[in-house]
PDB file of N, CA and C in Angstrom:
ATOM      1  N   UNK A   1     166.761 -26.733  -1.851  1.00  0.00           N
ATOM      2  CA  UNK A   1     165.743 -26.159  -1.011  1.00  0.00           C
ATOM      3  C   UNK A   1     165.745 -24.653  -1.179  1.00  0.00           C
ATOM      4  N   UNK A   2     164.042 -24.012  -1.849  1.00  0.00           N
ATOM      5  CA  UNK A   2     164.560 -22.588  -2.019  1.00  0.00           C
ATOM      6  C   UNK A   2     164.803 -22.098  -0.455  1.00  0.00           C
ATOM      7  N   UNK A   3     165.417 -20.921   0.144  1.00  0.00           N
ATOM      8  CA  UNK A   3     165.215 -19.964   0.881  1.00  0.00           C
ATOM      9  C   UNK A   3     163.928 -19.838   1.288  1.00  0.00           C
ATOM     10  N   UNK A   4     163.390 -19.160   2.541  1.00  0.00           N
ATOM     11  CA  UNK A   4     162.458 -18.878   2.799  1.00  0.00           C
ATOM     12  C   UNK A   4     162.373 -17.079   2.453  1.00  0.00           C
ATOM     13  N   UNK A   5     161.359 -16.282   3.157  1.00  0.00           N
ATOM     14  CA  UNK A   5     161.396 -15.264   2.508  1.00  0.00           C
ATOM     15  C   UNK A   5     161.869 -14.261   3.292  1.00  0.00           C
ATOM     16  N   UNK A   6     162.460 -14.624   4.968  1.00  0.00           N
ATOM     17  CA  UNK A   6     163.052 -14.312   5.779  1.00  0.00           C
ATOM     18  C   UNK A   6     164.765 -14.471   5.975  1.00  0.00           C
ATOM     19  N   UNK A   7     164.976 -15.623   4.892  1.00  0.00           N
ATOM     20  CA  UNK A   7     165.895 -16.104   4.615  1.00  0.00           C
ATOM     21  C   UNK A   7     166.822 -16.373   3.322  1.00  0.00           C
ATOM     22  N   UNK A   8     167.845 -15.421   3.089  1.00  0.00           N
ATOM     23  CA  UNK A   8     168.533 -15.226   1.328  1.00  0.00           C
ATOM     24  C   UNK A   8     169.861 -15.968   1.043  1.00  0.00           C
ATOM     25  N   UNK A   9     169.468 -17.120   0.253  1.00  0.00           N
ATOM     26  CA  UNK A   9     170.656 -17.885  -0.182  1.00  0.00           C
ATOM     27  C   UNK A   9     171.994 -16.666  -0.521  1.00  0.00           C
ATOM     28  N   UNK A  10     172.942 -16.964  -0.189  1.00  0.00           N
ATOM     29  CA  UNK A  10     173.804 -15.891  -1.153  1.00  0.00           C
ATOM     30  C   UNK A  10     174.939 -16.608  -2.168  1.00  0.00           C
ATOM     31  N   UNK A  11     174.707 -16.257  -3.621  1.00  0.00           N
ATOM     32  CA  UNK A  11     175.090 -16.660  -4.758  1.00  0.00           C
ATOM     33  C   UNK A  11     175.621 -15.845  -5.071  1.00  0.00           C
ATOM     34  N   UNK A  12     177.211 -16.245  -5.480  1.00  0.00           N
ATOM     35  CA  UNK A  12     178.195 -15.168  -6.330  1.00  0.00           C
ATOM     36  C   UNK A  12     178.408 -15.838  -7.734  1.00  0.00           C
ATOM     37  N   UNK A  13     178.019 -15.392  -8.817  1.00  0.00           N
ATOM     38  CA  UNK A  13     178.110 -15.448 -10.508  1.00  0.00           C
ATOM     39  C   UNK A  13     179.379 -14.976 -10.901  1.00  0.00           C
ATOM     40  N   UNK A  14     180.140 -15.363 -11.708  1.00  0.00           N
ATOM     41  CA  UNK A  14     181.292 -15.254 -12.011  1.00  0.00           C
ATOM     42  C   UNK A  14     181.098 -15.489 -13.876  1.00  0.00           C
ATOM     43  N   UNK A  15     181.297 -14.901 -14.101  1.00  0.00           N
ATOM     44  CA  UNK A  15     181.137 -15.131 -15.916  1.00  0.00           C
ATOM     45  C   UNK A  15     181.609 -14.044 -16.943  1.00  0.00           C
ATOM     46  N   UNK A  16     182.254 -14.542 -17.918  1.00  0.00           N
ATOM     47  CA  UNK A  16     183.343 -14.196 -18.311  1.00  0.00           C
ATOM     48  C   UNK A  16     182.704 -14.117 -20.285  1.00  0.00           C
ATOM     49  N   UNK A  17     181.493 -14.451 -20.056  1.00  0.00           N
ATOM     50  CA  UNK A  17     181.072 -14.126 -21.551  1.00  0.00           C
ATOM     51  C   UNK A  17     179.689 -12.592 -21.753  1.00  0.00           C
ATOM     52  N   UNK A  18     178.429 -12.998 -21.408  1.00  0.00           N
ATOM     53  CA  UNK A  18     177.259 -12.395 -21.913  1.00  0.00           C
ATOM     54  C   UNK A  18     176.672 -11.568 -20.695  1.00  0.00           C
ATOM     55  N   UNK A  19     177.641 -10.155 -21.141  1.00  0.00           N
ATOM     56  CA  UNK A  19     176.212  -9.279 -19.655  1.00  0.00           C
ATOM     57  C   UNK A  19     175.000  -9.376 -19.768  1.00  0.00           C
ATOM     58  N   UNK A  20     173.908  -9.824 -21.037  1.00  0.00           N
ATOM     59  CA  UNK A  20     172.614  -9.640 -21.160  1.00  0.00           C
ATOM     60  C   UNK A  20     172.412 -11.874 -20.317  1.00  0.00           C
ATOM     61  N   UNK A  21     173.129 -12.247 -20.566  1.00  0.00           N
ATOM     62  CA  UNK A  21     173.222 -13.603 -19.349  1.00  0.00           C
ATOM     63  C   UNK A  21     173.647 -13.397 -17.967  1.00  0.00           C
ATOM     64  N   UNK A  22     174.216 -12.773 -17.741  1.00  0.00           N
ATOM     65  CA  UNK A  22     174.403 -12.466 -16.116  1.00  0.00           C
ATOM     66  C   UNK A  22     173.213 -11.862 -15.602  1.00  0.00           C
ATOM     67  N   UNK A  23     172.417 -10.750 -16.523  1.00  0.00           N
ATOM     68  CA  UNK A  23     171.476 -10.197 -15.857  1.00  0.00           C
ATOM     69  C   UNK A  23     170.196 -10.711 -15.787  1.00  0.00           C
ATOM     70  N   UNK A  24     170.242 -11.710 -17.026  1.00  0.00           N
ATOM     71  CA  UNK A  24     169.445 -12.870 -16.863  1.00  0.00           C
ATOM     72  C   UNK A  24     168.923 -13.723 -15.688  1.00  0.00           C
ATOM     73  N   UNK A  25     170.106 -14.272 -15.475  1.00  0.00           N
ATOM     74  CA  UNK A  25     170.607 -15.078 -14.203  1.00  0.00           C
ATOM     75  C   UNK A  25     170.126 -14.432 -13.235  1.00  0.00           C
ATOM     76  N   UNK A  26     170.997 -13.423 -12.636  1.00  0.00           N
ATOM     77  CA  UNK A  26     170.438 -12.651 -11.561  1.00  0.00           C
ATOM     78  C   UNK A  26     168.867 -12.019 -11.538  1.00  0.00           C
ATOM     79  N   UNK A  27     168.291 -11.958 -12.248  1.00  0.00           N
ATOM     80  CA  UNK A  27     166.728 -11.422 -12.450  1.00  0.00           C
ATOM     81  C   UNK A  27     165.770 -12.574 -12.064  1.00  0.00           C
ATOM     82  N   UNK A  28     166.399 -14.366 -12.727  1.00  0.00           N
ATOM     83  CA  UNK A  28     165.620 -15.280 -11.903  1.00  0.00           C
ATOM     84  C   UNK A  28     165.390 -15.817 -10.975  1.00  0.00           C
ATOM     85  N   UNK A  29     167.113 -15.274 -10.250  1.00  0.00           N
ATOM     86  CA  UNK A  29     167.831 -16.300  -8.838  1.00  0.00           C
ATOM     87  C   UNK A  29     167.077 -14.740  -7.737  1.00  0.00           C
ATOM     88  N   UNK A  30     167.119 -13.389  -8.051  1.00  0.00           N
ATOM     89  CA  UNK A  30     166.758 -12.847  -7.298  1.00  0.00           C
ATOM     90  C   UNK A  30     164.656 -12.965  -6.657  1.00  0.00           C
ATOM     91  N   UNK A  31     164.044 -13.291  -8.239  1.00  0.00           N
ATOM     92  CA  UNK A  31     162.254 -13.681  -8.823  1.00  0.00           C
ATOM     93  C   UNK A  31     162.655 -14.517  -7.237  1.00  0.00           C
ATOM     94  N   UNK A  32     163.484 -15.755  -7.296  1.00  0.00           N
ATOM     95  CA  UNK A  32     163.264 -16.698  -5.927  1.00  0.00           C
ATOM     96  C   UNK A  32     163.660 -16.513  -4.674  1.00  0.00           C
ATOM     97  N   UNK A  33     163.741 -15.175  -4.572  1.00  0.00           N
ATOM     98  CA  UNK A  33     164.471 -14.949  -3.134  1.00  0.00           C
ATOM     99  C   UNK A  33     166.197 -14.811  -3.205  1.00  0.00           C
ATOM    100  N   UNK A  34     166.970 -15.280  -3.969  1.00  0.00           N
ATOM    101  CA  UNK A  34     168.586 -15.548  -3.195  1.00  0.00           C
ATOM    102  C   UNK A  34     168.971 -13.893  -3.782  1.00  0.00           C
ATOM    103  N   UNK A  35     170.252 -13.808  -2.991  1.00  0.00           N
ATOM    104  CA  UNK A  35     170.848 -12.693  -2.726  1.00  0.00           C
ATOM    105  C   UNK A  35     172.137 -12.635  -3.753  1.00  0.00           C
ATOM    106  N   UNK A  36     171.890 -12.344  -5.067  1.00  0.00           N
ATOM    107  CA  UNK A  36     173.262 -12.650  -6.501  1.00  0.00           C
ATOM    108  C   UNK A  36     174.056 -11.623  -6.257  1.00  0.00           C
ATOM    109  N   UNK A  37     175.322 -11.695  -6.767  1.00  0.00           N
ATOM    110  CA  UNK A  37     175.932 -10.907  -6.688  1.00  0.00           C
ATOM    111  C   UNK A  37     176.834 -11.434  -8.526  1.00  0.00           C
ATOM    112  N   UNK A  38     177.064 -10.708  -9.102  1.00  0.00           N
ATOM    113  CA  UNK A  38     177.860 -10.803 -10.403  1.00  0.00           C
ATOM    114  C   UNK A  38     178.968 -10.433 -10.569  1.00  0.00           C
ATOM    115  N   UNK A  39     179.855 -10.446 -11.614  1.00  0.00           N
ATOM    116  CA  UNK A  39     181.606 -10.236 -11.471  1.00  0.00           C
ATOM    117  C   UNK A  39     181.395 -10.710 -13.088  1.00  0.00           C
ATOM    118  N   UNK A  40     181.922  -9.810 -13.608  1.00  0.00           N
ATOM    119  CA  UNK A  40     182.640 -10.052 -15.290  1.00  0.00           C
ATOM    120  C   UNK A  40     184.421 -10.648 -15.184  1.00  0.00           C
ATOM    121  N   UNK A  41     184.690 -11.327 -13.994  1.00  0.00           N
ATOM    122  CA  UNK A  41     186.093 -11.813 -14.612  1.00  0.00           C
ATOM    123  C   UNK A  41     186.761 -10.570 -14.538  1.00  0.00           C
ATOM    124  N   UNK A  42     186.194  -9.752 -13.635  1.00  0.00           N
ATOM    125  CA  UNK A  42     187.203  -8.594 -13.312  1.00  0.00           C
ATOM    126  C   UNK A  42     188.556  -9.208 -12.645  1.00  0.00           C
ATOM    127  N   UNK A  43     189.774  -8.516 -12.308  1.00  0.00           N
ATOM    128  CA  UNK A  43     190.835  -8.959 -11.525  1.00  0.00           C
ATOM    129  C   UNK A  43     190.089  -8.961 -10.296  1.00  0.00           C
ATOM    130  N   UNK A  44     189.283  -8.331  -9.926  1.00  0.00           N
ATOM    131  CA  UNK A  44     188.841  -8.501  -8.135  1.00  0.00           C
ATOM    132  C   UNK A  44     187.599  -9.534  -8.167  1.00  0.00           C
ATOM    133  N   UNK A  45     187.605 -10.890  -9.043  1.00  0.00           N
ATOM    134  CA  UNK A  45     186.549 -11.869  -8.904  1.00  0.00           C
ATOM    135  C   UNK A  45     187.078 -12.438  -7.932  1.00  0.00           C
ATOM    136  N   UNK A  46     188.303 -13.257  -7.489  1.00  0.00           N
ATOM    137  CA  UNK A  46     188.274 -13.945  -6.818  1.00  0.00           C
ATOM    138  C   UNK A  46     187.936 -13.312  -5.030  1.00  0.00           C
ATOM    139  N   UNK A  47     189.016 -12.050  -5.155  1.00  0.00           N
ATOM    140  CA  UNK A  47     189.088 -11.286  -3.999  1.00  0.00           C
ATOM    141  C   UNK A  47     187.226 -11.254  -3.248  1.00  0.00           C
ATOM    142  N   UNK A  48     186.363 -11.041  -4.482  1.00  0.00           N
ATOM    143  CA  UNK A  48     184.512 -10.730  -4.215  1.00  0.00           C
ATOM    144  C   UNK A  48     184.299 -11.817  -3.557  1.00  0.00           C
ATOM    145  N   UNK A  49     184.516 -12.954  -3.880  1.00  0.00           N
ATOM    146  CA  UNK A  49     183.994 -14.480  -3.810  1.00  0.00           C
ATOM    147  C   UNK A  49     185.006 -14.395  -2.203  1.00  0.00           C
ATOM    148  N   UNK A  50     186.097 -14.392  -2.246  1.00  0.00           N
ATOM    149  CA  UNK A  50     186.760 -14.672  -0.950  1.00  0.00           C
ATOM    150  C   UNK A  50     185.843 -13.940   0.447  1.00  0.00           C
ATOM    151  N   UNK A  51     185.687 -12.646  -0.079  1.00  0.00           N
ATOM    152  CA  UNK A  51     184.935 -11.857   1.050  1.00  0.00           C
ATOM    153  C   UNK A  51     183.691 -12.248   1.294  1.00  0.00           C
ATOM    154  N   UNK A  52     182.885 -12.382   0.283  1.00  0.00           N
ATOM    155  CA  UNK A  52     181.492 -12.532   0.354  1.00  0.00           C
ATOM    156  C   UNK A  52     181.160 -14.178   0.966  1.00  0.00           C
ATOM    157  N   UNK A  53     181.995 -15.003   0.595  1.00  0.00           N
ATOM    158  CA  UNK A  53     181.686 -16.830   1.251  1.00  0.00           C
ATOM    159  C   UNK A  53     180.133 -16.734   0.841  1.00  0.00           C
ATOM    160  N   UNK A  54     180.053 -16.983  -0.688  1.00  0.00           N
ATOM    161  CA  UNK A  54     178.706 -17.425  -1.317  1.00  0.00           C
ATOM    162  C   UNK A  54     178.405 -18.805  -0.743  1.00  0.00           C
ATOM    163  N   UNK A  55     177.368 -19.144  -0.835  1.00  0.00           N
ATOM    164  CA  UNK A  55     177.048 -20.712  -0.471  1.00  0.00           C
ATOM    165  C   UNK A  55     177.060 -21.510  -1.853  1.00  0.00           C
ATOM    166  N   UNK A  56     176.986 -20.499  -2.722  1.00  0.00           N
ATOM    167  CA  UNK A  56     177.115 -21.659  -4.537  1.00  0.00           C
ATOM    168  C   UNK A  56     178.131 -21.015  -5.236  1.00  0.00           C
ATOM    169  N   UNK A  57     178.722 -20.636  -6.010  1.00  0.00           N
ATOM    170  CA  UNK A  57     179.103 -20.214  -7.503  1.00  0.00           C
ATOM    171  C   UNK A  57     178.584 -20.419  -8.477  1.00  0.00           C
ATOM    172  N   UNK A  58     178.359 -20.127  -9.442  1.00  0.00           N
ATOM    173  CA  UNK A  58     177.722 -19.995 -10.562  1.00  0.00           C
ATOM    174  C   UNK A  58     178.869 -20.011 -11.702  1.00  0.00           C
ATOM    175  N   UNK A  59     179.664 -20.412 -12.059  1.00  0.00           N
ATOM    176  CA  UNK A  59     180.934 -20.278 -12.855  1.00  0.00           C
ATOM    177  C   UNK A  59     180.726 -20.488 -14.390  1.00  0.00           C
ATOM    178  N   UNK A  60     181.076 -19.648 -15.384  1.00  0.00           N
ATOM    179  CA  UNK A  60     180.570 -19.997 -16.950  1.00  0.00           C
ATOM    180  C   UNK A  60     182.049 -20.627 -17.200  1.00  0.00           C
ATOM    181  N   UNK A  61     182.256 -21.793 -17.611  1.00  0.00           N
ATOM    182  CA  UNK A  61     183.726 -21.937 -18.328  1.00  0.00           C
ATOM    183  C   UNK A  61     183.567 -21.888 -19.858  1.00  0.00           C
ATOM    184  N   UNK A  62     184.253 -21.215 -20.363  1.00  0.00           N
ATOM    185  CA  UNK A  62     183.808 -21.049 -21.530  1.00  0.00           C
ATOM    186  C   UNK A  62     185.055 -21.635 -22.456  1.00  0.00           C
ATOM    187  N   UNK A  63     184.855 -22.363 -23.325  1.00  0.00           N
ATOM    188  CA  UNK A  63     185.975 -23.118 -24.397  1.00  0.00           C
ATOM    189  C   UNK A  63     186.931 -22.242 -24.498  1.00  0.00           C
ATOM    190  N   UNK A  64     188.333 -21.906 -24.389  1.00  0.00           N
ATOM    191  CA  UNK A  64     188.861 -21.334 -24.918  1.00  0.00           C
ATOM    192  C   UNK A  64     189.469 -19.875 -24.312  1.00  0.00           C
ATOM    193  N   UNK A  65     188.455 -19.594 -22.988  1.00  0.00           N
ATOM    194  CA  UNK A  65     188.718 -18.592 -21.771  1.00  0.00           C
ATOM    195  C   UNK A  65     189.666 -19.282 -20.642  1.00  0.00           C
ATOM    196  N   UNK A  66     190.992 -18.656 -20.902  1.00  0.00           N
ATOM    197  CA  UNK A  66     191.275 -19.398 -19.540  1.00  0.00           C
ATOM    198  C   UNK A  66     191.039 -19.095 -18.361  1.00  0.00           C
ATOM    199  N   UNK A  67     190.550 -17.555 -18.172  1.00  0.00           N
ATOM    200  CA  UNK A  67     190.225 -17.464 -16.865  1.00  0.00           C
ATOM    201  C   UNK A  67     189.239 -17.380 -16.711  1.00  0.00           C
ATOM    202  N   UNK A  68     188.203 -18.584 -16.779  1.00  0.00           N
ATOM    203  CA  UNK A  68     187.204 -19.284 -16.046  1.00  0.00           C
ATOM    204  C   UNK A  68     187.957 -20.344 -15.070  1.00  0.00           C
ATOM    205  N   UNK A  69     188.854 -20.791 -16.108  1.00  0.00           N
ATOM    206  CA  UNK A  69     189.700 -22.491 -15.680  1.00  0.00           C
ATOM    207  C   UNK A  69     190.600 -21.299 -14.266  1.00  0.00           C
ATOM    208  N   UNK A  70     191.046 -20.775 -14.742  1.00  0.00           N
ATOM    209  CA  UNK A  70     192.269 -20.613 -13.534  1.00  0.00           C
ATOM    210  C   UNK A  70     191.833 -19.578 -12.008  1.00  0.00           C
ATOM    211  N   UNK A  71     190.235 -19.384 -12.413  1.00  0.00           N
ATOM    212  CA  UNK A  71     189.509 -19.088 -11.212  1.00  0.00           C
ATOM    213  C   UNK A  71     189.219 -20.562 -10.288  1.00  0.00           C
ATOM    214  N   UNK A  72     188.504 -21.228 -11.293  1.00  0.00           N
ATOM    215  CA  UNK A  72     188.446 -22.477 -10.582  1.00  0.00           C
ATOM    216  C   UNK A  72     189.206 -23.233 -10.262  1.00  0.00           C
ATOM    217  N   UNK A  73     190.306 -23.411 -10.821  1.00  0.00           N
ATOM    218  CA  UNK A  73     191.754 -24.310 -10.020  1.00  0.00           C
ATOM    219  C   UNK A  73     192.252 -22.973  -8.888  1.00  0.00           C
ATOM    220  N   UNK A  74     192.361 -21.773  -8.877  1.00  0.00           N
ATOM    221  CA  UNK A  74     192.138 -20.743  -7.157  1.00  0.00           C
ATOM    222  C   UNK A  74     191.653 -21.455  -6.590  1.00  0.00           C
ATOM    223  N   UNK A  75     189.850 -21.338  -6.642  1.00  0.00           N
ATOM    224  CA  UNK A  75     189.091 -21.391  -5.779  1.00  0.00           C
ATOM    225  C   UNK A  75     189.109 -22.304  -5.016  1.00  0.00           C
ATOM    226  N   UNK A  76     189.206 -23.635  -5.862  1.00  0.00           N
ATOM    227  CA  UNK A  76     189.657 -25.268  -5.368  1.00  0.00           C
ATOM    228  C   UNK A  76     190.969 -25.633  -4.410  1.00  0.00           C
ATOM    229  N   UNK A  77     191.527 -24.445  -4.770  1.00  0.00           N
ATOM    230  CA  UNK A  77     193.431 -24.536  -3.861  1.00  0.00           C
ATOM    231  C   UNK A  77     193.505 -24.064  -2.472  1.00  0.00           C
ATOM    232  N   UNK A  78     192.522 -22.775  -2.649  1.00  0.00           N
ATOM    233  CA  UNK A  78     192.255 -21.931  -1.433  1.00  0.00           C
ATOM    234  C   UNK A  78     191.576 -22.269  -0.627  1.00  0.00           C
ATOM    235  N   UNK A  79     192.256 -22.379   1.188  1.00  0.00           N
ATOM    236  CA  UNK A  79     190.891 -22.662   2.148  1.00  0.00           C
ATOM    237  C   UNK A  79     189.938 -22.120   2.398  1.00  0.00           C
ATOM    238  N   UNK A  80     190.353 -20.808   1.851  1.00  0.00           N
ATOM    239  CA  UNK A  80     189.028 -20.330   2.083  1.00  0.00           C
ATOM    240  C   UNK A  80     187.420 -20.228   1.092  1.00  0.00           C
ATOM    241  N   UNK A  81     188.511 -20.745   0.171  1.00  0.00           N
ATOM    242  CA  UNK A  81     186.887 -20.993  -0.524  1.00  0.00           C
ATOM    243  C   UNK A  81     187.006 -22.506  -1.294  1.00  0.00           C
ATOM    244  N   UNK A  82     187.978 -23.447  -0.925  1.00  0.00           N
ATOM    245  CA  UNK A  82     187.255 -24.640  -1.847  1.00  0.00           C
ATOM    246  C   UNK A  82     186.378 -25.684  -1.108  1.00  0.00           C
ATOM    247  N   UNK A  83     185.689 -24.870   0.003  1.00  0.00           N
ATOM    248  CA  UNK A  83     184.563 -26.031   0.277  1.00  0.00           C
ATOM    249  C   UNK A  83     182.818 -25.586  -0.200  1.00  0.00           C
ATOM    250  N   UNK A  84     183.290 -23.924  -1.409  1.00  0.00           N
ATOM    251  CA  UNK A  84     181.961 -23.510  -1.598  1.00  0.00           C
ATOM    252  C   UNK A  84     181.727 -24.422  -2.943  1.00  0.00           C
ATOM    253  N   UNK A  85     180.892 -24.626  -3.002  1.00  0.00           N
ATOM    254  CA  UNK A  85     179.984 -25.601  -4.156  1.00  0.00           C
ATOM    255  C   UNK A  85     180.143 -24.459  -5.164  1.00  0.00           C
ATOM    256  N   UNK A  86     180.618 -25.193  -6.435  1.00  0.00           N
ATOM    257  CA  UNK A  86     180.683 -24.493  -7.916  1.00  0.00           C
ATOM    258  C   UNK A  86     179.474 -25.239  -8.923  1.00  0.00           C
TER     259      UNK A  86
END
């Protein structure tokens, strides 16, 4: 269900390959209203995601990156964020 226009999904992106794809991303999810927020797999991704309590993730796992995988086995461990949808 999109958002209304009074109302902003908030989506945190997490991706660990293509800045010209993150800004991608965020340029279409913002076209519909939601509220993106992005993270290159900095050390402070998880800390962003903990504070912010996105309602989705957006997660790139990429073959061969492990820290896509070992954000998402965090996120999944932690109460405070493994009931947000990845």
């Amino acid at each position: 269900m999109m958002p209304s226009i009074t109302e902003t999904a908030s989506i945190s992106s997490a991706s660990n390959s293509e800045p010209d794809f993150l800004n991608l991303l965020r340029e279409l999810l913002m076209h519909e209203m939601y509220n993106v927020t992005t993270t290159n797999f900095v050390p402070e991704t998880y800390e962003v995601i903990e504070t912010l309590q996105p309602e989705l993730i957006i997660l790139d796992l990429v073959a061969g990156q492990k820290s896509g995988w070992d954000l998402l086995e965090r996120l999944a461990q932690e109460a405070s964020t493994n009931g947000i949808p990845i």
